[in-house]
PDB file of N, CA and C in Angstrom:
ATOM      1  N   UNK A   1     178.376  23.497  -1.172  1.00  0.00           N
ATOM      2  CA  UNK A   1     178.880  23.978   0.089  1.00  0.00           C
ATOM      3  C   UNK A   1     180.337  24.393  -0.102  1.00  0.00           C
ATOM      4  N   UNK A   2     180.768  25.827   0.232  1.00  0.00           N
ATOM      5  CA  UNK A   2     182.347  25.983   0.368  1.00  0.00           C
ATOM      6  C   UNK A   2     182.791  25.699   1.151  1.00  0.00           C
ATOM      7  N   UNK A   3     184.027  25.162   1.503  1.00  0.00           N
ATOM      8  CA  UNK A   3     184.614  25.157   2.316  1.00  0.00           C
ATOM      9  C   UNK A   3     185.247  26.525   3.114  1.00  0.00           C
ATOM     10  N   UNK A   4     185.356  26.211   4.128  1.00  0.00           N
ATOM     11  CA  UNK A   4     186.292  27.423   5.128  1.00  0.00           C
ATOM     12  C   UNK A   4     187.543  27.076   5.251  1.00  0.00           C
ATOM     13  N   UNK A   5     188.406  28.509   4.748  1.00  0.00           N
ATOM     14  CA  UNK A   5     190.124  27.865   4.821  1.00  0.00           C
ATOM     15  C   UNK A   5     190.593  28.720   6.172  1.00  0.00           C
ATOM     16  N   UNK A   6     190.444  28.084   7.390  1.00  0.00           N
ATOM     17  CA  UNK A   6     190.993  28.410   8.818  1.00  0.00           C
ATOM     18  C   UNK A   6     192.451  28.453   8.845  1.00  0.00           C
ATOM     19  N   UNK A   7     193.284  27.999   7.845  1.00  0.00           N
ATOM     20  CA  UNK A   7     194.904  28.660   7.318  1.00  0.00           C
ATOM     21  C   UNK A   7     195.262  29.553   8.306  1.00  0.00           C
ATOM     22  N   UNK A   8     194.903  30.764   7.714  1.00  0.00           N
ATOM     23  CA  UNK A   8     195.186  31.977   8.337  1.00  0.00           C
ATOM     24  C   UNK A   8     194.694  32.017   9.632  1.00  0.00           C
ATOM     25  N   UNK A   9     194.130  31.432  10.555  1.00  0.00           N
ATOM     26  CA  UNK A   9     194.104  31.592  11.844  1.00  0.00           C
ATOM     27  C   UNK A   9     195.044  30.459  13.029  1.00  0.00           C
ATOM     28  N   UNK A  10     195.840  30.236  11.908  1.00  0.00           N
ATOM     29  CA  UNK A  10     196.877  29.005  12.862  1.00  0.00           C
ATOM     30  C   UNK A  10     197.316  29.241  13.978  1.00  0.00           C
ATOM     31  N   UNK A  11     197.771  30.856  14.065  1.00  0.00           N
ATOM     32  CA  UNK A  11     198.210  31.353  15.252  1.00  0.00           C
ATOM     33  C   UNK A  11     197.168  31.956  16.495  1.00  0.00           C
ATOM     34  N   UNK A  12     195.724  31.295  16.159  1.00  0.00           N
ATOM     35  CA  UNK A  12     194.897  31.696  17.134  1.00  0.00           C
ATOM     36  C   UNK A  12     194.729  30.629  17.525  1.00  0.00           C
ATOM     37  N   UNK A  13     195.134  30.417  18.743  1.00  0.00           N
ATOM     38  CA  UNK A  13     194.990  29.274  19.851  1.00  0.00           C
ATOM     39  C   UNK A  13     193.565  28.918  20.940  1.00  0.00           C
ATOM     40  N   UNK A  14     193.153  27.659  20.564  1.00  0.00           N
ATOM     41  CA  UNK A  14     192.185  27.336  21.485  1.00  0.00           C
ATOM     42  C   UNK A  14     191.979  26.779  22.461  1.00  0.00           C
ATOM     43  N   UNK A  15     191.726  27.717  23.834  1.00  0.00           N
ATOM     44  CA  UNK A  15     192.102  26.847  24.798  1.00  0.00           C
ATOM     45  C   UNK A  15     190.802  25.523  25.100  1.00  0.00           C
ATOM     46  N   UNK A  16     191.149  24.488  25.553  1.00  0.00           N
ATOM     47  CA  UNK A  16     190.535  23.492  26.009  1.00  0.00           C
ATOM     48  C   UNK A  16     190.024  22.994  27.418  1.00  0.00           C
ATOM     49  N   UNK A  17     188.858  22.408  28.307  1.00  0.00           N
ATOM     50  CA  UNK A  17     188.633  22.289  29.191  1.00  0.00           C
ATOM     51  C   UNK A  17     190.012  22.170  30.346  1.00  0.00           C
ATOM     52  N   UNK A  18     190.729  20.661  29.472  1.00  0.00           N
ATOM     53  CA  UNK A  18     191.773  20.234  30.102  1.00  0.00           C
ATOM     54  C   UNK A  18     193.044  21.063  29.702  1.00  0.00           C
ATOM     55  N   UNK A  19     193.208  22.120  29.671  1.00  0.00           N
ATOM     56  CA  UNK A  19     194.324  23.068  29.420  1.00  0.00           C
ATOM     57  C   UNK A  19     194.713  23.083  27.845  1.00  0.00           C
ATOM     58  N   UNK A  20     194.826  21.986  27.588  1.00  0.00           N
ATOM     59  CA  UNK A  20     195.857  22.392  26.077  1.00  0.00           C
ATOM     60  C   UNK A  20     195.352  23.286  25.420  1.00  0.00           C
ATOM     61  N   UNK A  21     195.938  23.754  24.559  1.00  0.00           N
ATOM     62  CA  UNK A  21     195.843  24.608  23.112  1.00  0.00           C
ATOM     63  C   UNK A  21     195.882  23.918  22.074  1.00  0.00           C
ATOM     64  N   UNK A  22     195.064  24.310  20.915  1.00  0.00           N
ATOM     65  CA  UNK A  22     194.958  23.431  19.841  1.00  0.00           C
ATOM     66  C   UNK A  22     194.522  25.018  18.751  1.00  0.00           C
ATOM     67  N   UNK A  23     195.836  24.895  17.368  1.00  0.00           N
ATOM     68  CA  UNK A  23     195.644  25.971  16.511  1.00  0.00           C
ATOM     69  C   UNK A  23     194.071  25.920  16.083  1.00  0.00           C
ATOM     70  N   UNK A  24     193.594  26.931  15.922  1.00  0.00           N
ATOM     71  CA  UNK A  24     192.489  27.243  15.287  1.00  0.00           C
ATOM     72  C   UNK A  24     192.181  26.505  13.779  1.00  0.00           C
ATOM     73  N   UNK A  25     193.046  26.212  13.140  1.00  0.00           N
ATOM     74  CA  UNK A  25     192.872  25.392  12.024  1.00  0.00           C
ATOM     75  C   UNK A  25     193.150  23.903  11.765  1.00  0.00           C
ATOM     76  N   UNK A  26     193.360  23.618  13.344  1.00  0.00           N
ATOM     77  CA  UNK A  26     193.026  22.218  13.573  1.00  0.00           C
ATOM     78  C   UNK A  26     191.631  21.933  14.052  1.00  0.00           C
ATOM     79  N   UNK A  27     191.072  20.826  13.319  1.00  0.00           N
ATOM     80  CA  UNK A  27     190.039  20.376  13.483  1.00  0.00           C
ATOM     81  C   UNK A  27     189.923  19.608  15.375  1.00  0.00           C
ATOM     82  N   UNK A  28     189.134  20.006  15.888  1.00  0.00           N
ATOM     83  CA  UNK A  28     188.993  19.290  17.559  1.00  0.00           C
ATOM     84  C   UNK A  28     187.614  19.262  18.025  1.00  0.00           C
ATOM     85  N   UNK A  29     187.631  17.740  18.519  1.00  0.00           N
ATOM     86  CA  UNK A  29     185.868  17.565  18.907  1.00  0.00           C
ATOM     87  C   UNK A  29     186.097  17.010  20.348  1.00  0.00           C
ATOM     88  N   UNK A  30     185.091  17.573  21.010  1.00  0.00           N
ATOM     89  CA  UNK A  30     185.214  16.936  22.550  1.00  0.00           C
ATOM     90  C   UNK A  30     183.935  16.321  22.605  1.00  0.00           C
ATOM     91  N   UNK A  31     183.645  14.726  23.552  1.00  0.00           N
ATOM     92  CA  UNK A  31     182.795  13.965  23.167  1.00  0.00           C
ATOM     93  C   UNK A  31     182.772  13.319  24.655  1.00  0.00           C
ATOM     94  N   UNK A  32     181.352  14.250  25.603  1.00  0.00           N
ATOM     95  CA  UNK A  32     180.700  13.815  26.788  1.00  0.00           C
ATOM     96  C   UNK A  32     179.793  12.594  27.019  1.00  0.00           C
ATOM     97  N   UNK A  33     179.909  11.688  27.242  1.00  0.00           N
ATOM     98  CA  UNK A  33     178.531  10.670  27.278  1.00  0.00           C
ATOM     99  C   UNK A  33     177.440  10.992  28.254  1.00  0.00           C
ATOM    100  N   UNK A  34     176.790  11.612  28.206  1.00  0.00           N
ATOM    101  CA  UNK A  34     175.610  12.215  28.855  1.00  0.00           C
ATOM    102  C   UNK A  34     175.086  10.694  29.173  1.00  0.00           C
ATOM    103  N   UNK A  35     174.898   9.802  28.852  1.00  0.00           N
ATOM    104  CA  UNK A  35     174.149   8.359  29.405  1.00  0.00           C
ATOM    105  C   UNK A  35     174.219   7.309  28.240  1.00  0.00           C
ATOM    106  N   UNK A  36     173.917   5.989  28.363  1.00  0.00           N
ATOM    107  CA  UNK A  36     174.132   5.226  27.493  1.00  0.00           C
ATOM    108  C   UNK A  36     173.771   5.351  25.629  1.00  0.00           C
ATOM    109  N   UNK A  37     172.717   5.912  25.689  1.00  0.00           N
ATOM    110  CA  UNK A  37     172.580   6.554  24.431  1.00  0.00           C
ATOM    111  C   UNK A  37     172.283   7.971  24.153  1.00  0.00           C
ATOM    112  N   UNK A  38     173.081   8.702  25.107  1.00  0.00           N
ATOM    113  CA  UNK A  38     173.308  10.014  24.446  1.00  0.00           C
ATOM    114  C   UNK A  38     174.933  10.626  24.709  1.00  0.00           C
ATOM    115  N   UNK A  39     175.188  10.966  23.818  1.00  0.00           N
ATOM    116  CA  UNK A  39     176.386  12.035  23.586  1.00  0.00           C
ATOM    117  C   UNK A  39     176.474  13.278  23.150  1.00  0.00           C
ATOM    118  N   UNK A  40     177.294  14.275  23.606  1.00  0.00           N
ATOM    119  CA  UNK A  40     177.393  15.390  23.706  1.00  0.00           C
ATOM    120  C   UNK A  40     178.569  15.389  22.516  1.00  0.00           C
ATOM    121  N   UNK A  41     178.575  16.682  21.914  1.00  0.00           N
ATOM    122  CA  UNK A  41     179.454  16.360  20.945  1.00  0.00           C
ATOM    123  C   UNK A  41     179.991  17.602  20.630  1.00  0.00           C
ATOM    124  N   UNK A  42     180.943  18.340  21.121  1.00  0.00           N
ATOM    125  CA  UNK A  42     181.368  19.962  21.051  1.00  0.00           C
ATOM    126  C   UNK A  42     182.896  20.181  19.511  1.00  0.00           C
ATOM    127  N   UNK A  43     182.524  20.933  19.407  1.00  0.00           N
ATOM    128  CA  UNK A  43     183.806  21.233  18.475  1.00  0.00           C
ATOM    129  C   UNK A  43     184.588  22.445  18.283  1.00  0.00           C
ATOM    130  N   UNK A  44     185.802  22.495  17.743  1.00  0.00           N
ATOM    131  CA  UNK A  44     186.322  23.943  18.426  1.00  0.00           C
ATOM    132  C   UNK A  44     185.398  25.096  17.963  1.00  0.00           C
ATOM    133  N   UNK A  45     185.370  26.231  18.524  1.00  0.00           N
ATOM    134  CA  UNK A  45     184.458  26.947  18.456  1.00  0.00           C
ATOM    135  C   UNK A  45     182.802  27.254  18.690  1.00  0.00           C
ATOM    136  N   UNK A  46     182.208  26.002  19.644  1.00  0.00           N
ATOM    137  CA  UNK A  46     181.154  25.939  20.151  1.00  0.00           C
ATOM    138  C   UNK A  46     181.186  26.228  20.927  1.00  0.00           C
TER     139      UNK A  46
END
């Protein structure tokens, strides 16, 4: 498996439910509990 070098997209900003921005080559997971044993599990770019 290669990796992806998201480097070059530092200056593309992602916006988030709750407002912030987070660079594109930061790694970010958002994590819903749909009910006791289920979770939702989003990451930037989903």
């Amino acid at each position: 498996m290669t990796e992806i070098d998201f480097s070059p997209k530092h200056n593309v900003q992602i916006r988030h439910k709750d407002g912030t921005l987070t660079p594109m080559d930061v790694p970010y997971y958002e994590v819903t509990q749909i009910n006791e044993n289920t979770s939702q599990i989003m990451s930037s770019g989903d």
